[in-house]
N, C-alpha and C. Protein backbone atom coordinates (compact mmCIF):
# COMPACT_ATOMS: atom_id res chain seq x y z
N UNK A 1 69.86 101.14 99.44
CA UNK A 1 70.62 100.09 98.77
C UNK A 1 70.89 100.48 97.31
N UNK A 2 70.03 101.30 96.62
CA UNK A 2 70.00 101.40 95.31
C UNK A 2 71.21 102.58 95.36
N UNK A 3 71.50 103.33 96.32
CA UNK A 3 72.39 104.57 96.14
C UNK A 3 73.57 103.88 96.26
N UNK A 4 74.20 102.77 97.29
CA UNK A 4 75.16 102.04 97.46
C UNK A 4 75.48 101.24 96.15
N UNK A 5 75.04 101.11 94.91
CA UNK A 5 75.11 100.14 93.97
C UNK A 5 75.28 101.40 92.90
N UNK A 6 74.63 102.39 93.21
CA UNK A 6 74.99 103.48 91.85
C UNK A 6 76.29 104.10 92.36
N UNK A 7 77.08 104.15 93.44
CA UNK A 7 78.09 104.44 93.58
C UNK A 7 79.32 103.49 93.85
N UNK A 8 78.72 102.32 93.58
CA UNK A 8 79.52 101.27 93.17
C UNK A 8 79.96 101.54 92.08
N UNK A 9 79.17 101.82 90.94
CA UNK A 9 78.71 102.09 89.40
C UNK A 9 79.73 102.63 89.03
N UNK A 10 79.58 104.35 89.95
CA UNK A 10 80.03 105.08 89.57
C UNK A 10 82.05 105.23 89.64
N UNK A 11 82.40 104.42 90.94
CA UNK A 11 83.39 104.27 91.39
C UNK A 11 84.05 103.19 90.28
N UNK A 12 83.88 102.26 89.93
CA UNK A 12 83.60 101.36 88.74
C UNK A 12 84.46 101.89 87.80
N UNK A 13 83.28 102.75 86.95
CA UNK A 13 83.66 104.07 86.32
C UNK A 13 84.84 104.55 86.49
N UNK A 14 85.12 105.03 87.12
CA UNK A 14 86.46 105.56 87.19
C UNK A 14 87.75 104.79 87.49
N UNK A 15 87.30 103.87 88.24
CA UNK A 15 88.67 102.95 88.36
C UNK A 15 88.83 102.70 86.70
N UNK A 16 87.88 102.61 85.65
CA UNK A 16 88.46 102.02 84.57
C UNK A 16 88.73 103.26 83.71
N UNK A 17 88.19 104.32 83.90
CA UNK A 17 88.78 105.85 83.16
C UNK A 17 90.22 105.68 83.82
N UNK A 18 90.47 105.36 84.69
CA UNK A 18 92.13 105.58 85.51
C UNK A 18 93.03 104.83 85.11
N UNK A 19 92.10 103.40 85.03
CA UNK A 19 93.22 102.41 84.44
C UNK A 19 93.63 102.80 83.16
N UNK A 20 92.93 103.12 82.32
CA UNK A 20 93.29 103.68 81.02
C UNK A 20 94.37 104.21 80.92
N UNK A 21 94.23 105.62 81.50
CA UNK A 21 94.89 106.72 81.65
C UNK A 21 96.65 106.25 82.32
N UNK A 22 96.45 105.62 83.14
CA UNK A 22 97.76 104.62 84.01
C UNK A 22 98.88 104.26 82.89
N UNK A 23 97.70 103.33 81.81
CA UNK A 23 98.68 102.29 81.28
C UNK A 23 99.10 103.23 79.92
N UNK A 24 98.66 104.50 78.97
CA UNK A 24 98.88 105.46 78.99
C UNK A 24 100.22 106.12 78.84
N UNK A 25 100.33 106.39 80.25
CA UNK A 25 101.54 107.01 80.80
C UNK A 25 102.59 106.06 81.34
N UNK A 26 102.17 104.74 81.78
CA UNK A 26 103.19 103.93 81.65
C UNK A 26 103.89 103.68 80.26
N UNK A 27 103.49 103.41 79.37
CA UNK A 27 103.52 103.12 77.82
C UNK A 27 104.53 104.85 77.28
N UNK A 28 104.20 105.85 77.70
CA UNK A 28 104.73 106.81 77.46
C UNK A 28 106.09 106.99 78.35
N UNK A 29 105.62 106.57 79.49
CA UNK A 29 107.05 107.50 80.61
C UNK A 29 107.34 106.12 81.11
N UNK A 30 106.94 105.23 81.29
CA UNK A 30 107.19 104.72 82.35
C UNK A 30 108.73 103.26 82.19
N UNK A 31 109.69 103.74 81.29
CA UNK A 31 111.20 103.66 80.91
C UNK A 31 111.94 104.61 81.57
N UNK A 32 111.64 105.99 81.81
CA UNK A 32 112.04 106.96 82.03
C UNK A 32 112.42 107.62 83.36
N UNK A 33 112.27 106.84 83.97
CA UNK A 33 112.41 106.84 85.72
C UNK A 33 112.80 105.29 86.51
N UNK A 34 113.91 105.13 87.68
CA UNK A 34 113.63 104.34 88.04
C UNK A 34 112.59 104.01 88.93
N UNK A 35 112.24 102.47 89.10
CA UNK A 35 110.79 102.36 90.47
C UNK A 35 111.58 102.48 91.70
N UNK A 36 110.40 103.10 92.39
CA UNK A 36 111.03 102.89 93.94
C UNK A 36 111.23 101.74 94.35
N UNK A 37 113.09 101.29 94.94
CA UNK A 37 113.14 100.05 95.53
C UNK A 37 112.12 98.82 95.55
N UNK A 38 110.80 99.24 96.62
CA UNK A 38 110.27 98.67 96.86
C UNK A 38 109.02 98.42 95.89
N UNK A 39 109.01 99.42 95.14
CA UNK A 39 107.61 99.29 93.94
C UNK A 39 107.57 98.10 92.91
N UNK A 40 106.72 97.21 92.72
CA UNK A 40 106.92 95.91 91.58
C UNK A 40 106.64 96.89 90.82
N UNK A 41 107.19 95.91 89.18
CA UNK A 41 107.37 96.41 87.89
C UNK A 41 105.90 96.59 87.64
N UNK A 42 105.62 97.28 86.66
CA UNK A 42 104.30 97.18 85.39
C UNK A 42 103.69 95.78 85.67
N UNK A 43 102.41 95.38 85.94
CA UNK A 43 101.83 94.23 85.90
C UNK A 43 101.91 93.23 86.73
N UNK A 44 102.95 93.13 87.74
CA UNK A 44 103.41 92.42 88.84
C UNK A 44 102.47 92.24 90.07
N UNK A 45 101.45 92.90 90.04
CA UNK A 45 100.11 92.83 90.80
C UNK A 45 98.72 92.83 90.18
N UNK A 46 97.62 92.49 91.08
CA UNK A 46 96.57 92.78 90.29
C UNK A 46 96.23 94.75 89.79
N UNK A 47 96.85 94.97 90.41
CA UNK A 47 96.11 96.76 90.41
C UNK A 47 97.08 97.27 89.96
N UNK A 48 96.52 98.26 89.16
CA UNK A 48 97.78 98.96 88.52
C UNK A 48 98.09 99.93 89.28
N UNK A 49 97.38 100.33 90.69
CA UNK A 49 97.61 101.43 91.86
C UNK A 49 99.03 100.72 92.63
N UNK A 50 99.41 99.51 92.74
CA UNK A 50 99.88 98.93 93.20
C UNK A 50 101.44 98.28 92.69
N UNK A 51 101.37 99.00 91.04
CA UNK A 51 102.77 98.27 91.10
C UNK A 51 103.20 99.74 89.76
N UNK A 52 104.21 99.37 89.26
CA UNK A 52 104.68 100.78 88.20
C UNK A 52 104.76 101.73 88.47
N UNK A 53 105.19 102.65 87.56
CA UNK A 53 105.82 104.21 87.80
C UNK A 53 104.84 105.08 88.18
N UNK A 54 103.65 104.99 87.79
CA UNK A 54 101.98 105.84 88.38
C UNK A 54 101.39 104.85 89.01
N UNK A 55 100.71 105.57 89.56
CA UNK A 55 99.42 105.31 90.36
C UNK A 55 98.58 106.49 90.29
N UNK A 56 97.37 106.97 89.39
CA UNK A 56 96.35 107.79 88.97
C UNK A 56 95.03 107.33 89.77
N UNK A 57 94.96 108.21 90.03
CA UNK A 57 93.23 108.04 90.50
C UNK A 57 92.46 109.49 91.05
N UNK A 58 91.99 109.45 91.90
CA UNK A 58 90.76 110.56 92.37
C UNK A 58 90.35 110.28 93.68
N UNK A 59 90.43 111.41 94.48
CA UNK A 59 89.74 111.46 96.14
C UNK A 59 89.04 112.48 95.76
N UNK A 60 87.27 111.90 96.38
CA UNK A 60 86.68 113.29 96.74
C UNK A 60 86.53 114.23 97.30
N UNK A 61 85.96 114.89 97.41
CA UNK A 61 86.49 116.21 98.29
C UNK A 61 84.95 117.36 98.26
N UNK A 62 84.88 117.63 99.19
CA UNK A 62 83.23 118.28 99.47
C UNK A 62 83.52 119.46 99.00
N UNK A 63 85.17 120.04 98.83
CA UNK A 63 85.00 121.52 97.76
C UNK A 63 84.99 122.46 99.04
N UNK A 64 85.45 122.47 100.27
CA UNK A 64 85.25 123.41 100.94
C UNK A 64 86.37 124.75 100.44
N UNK A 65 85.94 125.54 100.16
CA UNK A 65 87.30 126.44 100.12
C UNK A 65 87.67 126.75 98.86
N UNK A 66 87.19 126.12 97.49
CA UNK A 66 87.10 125.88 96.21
C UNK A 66 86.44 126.60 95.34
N UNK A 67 86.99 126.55 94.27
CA UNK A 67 86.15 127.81 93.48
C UNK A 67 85.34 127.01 92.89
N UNK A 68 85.44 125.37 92.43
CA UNK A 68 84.59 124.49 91.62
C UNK A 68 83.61 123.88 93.09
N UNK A 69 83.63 124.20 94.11
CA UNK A 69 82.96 123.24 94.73
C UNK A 69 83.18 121.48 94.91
N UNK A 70 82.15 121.17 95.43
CA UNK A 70 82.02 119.11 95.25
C UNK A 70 82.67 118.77 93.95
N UNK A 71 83.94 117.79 94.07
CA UNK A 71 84.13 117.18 93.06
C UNK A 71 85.13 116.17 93.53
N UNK A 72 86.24 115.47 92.40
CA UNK A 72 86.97 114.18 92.49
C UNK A 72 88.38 115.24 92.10
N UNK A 73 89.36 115.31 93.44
CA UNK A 73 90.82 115.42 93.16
C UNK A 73 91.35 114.23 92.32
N UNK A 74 92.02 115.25 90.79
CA UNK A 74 93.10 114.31 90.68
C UNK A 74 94.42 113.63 91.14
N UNK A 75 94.69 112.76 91.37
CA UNK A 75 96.15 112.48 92.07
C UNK A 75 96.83 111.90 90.87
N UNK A 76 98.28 112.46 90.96
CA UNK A 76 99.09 111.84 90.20
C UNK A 76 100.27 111.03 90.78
N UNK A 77 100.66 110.16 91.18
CA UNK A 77 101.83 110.09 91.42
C UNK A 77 102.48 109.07 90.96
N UNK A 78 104.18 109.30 90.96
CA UNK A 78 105.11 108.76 90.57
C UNK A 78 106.06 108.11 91.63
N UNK A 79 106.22 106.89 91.67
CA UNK A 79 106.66 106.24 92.10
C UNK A 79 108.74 105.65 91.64
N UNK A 80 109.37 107.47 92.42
CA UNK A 80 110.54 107.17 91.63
C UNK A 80 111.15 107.78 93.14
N UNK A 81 112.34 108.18 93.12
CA UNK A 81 113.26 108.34 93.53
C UNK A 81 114.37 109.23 92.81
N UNK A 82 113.87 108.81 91.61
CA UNK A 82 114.56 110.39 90.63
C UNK A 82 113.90 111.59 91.09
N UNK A 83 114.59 112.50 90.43
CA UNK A 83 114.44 114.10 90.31
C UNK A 83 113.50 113.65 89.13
N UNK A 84 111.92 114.10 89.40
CA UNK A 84 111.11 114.90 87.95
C UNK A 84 111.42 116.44 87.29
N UNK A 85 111.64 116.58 86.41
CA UNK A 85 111.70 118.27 86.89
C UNK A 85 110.42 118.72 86.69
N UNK A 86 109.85 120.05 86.98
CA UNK A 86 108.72 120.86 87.01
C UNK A 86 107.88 120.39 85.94
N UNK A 87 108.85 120.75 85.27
CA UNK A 87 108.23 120.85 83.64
C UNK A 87 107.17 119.88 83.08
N UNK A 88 108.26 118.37 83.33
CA UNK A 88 107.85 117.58 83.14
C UNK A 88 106.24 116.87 83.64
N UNK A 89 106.48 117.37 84.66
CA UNK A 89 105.14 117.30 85.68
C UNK A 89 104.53 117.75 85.52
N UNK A 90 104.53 119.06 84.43
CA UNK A 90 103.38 119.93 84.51
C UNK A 90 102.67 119.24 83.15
N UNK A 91 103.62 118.79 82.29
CA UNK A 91 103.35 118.56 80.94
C UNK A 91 102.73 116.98 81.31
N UNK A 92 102.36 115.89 82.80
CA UNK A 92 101.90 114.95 82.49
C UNK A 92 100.65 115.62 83.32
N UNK A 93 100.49 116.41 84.08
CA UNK A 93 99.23 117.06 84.73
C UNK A 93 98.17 117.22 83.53
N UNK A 94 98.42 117.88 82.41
CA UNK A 94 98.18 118.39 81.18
C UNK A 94 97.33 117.67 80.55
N UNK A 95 98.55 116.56 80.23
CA UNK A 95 98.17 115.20 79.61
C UNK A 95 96.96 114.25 80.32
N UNK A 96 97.19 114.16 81.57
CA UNK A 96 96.09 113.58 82.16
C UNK A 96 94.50 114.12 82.06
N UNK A 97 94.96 115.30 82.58
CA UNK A 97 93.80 116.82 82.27
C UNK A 97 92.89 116.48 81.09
N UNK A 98 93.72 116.38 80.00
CA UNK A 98 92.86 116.42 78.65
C UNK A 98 92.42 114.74 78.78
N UNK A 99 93.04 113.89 79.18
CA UNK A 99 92.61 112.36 78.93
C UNK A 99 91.46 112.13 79.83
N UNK A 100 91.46 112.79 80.88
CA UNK A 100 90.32 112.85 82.08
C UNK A 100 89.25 113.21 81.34
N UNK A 101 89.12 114.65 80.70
CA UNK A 101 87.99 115.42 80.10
C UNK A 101 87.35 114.15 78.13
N UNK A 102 88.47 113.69 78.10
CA UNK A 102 87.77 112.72 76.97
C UNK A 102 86.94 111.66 77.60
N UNK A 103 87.54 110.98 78.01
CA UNK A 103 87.28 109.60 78.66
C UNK A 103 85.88 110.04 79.57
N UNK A 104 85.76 110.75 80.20
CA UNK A 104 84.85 111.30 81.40
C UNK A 104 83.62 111.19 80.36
N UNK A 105 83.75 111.57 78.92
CA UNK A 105 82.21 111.58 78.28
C UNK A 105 82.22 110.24 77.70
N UNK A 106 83.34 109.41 77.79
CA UNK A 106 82.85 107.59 77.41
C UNK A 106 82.08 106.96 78.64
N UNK A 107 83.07 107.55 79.94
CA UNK A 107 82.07 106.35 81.31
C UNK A 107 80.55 107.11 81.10
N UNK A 108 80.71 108.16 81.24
CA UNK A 108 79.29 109.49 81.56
C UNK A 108 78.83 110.03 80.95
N UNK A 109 78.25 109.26 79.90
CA UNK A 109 77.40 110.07 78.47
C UNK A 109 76.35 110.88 79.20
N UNK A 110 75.92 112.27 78.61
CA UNK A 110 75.00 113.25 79.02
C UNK A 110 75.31 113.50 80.12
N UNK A 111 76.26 113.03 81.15
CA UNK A 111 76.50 113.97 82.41
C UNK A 111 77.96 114.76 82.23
N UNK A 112 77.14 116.34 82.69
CA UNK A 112 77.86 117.67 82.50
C UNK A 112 79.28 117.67 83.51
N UNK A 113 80.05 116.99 82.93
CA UNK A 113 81.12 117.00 83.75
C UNK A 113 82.68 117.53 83.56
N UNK A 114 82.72 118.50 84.20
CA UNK A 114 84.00 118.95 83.39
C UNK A 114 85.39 118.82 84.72
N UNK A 115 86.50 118.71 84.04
CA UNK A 115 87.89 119.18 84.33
C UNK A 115 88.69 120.17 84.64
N UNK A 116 89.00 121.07 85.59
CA UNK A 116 89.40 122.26 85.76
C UNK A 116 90.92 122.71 86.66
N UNK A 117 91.61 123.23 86.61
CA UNK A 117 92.67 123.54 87.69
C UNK A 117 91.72 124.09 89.20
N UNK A 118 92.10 123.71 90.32
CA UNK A 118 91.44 124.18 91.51
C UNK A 118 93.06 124.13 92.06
N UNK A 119 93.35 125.32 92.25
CA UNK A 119 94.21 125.44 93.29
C UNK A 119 95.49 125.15 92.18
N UNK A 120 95.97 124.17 93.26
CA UNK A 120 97.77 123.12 92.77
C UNK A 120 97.51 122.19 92.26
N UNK A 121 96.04 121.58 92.12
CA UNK A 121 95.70 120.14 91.47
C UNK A 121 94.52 120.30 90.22
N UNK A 122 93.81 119.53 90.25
CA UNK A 122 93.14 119.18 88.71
C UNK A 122 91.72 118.67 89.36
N UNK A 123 90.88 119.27 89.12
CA UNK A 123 89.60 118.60 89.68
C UNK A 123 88.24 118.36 89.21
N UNK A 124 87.76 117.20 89.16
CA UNK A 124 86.31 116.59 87.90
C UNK A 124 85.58 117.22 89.32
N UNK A 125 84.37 118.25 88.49
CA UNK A 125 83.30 118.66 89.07
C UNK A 125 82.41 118.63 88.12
N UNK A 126 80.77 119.18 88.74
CA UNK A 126 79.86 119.50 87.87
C UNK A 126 78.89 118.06 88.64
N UNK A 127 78.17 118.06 87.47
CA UNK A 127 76.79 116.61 87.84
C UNK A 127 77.62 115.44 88.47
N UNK A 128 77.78 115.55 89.68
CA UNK A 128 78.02 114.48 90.34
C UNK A 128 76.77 113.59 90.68
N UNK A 129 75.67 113.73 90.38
CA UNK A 129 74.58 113.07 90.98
C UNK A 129 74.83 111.02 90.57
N UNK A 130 74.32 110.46 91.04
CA UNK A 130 74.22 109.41 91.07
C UNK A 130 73.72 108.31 89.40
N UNK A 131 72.57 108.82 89.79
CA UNK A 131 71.86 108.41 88.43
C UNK A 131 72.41 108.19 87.15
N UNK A 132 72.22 107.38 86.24
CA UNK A 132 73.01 107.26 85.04
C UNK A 132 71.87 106.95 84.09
N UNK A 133 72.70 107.44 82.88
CA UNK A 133 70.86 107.01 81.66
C UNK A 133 70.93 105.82 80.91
């Protein structure tokens, strides 16, 4: 029971490192594209996964095949119907990248957690353990 409640914790955690990061890039980009048809505006729901131009977050992933091992895929996506170009995408990958690696030492003081390219995506590895101080 106690592991089910520290990964409540931990999940917690990150939904609010994400939300951050969301509103962010809404505040930055999110004029700059139209929404998909069907997507509500900025704020039109409770979740910010659920309505606006992003939806940010993290799936874990056991690291099979990986040079970082166990960690949390970043996901980025945009909810448009425009053309992004490359560029642009690479330059909000970036942006997220570095906002992930700040924020990661506000939820997770003293845990060794870093940010890295794995592959085509962006991935938080390192002390995944449970425990918090």
């Amino acid at each position: 029971m106690v592991e089910h409640h520290q990964l409540a914790l931990w999940e917690k955690k990150l939904k609010i490192l994400f939300d951050e990061i969301d509103d962010f890039l809404e505040n930055k980009y999110g004029q700059e594209f139209p929404l998909q048809p069907n997507r509500p505006k900025r704020g039109a729901t409770s979740s910010k996964n659920h309505d606006g131009l992003f939806n940010v977050g993290a799936a874990f992933s056991g690291g099979y095949g990986s040079e970082h091992g166990a960690g949390y895929v970043i996901e980025i996506r945009m909810s448009t119907l425009a053309h992004v170009p490359d560029e642009l995408r690479n330059t909000i990958g970036l942006e997220v990248k570095d906002l992930v690696e700040e924020k990661l030492q506000e939820q997770f003081p003293g845990k060794d957690l870093k940010v890295a390219k794995d592959g085509f995506v962006y991935k938080i590895y390192g002390d995944l353990t449970l425990g918090f101080a």
